[in-house]
N, C-alpha and C. Protein backbone atom coordinates (compact mmCIF):
# COMPACT_ATOMS: atom_id res chain seq x y z
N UNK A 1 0.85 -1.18 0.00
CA UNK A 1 0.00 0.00 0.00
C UNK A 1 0.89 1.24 0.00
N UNK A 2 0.47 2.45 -0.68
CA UNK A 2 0.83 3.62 -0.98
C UNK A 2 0.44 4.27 -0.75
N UNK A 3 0.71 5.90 -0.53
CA UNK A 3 -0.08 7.18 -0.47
C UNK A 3 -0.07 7.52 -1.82
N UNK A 4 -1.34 8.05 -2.42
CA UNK A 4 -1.45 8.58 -3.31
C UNK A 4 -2.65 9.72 -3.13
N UNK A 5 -2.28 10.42 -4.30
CA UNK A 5 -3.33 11.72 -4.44
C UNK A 5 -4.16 11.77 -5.84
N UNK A 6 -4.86 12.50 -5.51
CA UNK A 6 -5.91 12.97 -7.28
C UNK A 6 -6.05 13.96 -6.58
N UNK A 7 -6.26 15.26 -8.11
CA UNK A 7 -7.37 16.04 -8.54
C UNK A 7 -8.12 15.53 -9.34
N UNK A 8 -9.86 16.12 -8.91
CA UNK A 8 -10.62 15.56 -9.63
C UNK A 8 -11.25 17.05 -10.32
N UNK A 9 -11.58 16.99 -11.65
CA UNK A 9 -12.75 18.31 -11.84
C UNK A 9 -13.72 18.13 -13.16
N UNK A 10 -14.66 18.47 -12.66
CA UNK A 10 -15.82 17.86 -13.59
C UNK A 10 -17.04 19.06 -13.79
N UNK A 11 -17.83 18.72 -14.40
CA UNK A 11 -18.79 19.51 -15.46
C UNK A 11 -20.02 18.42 -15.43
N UNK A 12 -20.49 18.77 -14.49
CA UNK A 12 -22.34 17.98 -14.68
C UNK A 12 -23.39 18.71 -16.22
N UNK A 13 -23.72 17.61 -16.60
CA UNK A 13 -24.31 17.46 -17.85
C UNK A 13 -26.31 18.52 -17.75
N UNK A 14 -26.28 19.40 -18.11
CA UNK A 14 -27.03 20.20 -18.17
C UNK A 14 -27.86 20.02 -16.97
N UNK A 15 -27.09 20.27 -15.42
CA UNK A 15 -27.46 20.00 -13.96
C UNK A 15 -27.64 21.73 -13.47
N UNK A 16 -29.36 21.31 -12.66
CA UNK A 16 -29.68 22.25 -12.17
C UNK A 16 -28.37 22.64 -10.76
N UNK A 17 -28.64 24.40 -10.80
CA UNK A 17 -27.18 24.60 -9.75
C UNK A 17 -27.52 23.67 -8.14
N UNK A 18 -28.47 23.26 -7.81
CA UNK A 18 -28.63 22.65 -6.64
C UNK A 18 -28.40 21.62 -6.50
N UNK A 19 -27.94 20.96 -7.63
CA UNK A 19 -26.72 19.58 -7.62
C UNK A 19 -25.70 19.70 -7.39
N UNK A 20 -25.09 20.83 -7.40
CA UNK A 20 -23.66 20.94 -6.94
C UNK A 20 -23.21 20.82 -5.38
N UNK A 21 -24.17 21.27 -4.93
CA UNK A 21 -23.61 20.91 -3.30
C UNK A 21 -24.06 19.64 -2.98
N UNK A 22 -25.17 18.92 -3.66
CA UNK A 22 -25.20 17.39 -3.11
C UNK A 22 -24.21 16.86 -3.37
N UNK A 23 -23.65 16.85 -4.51
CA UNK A 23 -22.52 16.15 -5.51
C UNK A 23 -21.17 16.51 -4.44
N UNK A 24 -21.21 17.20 -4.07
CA UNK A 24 -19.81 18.20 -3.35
C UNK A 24 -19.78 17.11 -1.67
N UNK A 25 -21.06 17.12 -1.35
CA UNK A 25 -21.56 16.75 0.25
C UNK A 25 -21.34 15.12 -0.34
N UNK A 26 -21.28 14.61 -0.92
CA UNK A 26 -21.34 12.64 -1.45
C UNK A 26 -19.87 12.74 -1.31
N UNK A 27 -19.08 13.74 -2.54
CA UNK A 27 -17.62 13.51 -1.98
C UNK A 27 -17.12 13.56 -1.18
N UNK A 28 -17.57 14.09 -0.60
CA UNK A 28 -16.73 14.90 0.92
C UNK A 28 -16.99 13.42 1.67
N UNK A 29 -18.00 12.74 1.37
CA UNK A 29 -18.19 11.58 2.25
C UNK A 29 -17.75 10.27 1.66
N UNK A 30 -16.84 10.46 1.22
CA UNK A 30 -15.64 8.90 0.67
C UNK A 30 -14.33 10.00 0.61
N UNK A 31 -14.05 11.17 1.63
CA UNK A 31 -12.81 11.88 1.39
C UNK A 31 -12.58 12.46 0.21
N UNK A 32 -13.23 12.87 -0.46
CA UNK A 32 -12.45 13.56 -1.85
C UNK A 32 -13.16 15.33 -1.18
N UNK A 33 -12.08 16.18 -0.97
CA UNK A 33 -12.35 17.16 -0.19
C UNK A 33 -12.26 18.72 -1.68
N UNK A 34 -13.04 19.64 -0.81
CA UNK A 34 -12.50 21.15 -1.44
C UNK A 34 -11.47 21.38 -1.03
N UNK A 35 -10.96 21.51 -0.32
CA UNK A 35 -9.69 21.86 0.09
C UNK A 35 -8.16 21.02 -0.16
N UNK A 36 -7.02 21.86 -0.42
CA UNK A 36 -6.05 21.15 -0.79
C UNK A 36 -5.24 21.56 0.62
N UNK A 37 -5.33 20.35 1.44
CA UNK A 37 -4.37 20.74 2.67
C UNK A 37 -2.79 20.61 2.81
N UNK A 38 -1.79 21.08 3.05
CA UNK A 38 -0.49 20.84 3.14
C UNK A 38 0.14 21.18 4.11
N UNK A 39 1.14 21.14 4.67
CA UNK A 39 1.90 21.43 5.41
C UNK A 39 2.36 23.00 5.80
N UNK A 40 2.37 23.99 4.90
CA UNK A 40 2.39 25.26 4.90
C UNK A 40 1.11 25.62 4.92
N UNK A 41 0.06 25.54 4.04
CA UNK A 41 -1.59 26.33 4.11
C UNK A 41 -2.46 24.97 3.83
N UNK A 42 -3.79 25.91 3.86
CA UNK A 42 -5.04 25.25 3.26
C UNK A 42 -5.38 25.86 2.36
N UNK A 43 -5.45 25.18 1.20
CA UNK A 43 -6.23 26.20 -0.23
C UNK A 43 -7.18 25.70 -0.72
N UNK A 44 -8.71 26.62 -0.86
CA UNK A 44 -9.85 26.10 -1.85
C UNK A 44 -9.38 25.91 -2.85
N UNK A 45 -9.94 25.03 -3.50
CA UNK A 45 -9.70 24.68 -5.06
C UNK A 45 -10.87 25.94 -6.07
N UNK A 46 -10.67 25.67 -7.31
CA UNK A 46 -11.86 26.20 -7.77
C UNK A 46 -12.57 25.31 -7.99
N UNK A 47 -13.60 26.00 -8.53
CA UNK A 47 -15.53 25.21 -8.28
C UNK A 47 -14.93 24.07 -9.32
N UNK A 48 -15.49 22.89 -9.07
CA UNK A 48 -15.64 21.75 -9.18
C UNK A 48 -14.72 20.84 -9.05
N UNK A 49 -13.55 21.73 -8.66
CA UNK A 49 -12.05 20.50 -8.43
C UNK A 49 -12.15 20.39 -6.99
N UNK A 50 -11.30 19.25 -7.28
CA UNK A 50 -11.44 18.54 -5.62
C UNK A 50 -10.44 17.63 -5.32
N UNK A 51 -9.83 17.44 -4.32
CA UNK A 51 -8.58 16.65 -3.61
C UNK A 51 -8.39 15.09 -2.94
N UNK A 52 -8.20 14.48 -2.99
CA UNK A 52 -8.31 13.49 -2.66
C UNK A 52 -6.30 12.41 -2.27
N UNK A 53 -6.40 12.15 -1.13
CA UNK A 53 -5.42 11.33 -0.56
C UNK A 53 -5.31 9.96 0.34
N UNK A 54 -5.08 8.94 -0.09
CA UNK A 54 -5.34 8.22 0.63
C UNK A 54 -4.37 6.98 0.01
N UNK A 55 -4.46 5.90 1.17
CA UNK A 55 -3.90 4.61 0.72
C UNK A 55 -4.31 3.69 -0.12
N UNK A 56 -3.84 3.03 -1.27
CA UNK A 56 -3.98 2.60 -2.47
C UNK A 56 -2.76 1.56 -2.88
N UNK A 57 -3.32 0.31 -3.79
CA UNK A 57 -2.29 -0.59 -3.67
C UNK A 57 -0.96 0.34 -4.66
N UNK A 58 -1.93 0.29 -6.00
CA UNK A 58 -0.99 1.41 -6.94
C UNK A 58 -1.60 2.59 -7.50
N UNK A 59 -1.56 3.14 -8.73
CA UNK A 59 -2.36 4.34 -9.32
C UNK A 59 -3.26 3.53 -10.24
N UNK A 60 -3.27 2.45 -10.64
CA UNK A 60 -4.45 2.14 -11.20
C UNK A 60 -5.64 1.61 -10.47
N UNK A 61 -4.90 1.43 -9.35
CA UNK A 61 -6.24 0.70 -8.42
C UNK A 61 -6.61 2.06 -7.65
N UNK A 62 -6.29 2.84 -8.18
CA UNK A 62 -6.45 4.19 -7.21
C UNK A 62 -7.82 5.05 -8.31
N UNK A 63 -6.99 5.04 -9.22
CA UNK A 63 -8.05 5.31 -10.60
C UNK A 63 -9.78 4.62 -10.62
N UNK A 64 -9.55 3.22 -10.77
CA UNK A 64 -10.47 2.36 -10.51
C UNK A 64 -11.72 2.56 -9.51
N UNK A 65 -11.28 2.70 -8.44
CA UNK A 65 -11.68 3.36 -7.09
C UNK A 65 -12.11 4.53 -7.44
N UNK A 66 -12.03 5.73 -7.34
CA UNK A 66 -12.30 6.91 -7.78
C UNK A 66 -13.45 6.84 -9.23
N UNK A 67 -13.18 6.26 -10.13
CA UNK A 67 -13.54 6.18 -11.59
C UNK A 67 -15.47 5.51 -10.90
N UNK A 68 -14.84 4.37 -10.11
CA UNK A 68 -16.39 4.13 -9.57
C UNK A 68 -17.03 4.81 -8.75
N UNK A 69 -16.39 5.18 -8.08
CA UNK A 69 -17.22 6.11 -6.53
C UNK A 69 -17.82 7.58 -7.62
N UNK A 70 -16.68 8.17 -8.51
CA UNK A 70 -18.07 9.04 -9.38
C UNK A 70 -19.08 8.72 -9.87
N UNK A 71 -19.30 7.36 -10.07
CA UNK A 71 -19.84 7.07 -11.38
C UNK A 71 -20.71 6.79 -10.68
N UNK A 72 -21.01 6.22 -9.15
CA UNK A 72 -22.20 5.80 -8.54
C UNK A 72 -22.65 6.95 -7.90
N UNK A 73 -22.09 7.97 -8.14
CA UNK A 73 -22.75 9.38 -7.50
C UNK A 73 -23.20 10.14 -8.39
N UNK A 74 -22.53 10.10 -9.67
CA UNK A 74 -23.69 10.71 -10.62
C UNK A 74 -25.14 10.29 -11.25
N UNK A 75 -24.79 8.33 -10.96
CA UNK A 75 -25.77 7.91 -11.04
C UNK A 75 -27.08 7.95 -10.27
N UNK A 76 -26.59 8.16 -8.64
CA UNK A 76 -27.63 8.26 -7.88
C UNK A 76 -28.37 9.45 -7.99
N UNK A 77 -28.00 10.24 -9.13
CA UNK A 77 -28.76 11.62 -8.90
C UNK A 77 -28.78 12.28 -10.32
N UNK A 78 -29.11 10.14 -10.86
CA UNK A 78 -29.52 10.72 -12.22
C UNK A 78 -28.86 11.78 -13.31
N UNK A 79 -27.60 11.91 -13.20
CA UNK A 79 -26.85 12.97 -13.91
C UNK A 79 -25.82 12.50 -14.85
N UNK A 80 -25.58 12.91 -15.83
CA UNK A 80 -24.47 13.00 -16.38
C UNK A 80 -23.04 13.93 -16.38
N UNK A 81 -21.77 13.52 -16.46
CA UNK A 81 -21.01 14.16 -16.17
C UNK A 81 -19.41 13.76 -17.03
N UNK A 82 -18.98 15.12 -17.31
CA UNK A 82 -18.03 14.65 -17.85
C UNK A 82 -16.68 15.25 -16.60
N UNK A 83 -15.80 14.08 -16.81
CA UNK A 83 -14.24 14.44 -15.61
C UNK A 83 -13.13 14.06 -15.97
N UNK A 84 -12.00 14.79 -15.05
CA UNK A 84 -10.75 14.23 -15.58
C UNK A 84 -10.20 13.94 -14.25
N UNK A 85 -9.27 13.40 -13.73
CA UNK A 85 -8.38 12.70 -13.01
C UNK A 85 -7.11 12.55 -13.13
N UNK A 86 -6.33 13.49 -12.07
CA UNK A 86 -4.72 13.56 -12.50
C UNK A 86 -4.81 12.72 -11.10
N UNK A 87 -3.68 11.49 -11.23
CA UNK A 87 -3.57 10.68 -10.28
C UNK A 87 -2.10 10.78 -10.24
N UNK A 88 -1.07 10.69 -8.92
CA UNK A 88 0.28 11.02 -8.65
C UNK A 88 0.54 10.10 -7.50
N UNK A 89 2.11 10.03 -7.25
CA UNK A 89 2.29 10.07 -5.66
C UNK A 89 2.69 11.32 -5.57
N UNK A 90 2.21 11.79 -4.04
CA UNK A 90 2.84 13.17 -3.29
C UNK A 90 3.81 12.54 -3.26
């Protein structure tokens, strides 16, 4: 197991604005945060990117993970969405 990180940032598919904070409140609840925390500051991201760190065997199983946990949150709320995913080690 590894530490790894993502940014995530995405574009909901012709979504009324009151999806954005459910969508925001689902991530926040499997850790994928607004905030980019570090050792010197805390920085908001801009609107729709989002942070995410955690233990992972490698970056594809890290991908995998992530790739589903969106995909069952846009589903639950009926939406479409398009995203991208920069996956690293810190």
């Amino acid at each position: 197991m590894e530490i790894l990180s993502a940014i995530i940032t995405f574009d909901l598919n012709k979504a009324e604005g009151k999806l954005y904070p459910k969508i925001s409140n689902e991530l926040e609840k499997i850790g994928i945060k607004k905030y980019f925390i570090s050792n010197i500051c805390e920085t908001q991201l801009p609107n729709n990117t989002y942070f995410y760190k955690g233990e992972h065997q490698n970056l594809e199983a890290l991908k995998i993970y992530l790739r589903t946990k969106l995909s069952e949150i846009f589903k639950k709320y009926n939406i479409g969405a398009k995203y991208c995913l920069f996956i690293a080690k810190p």
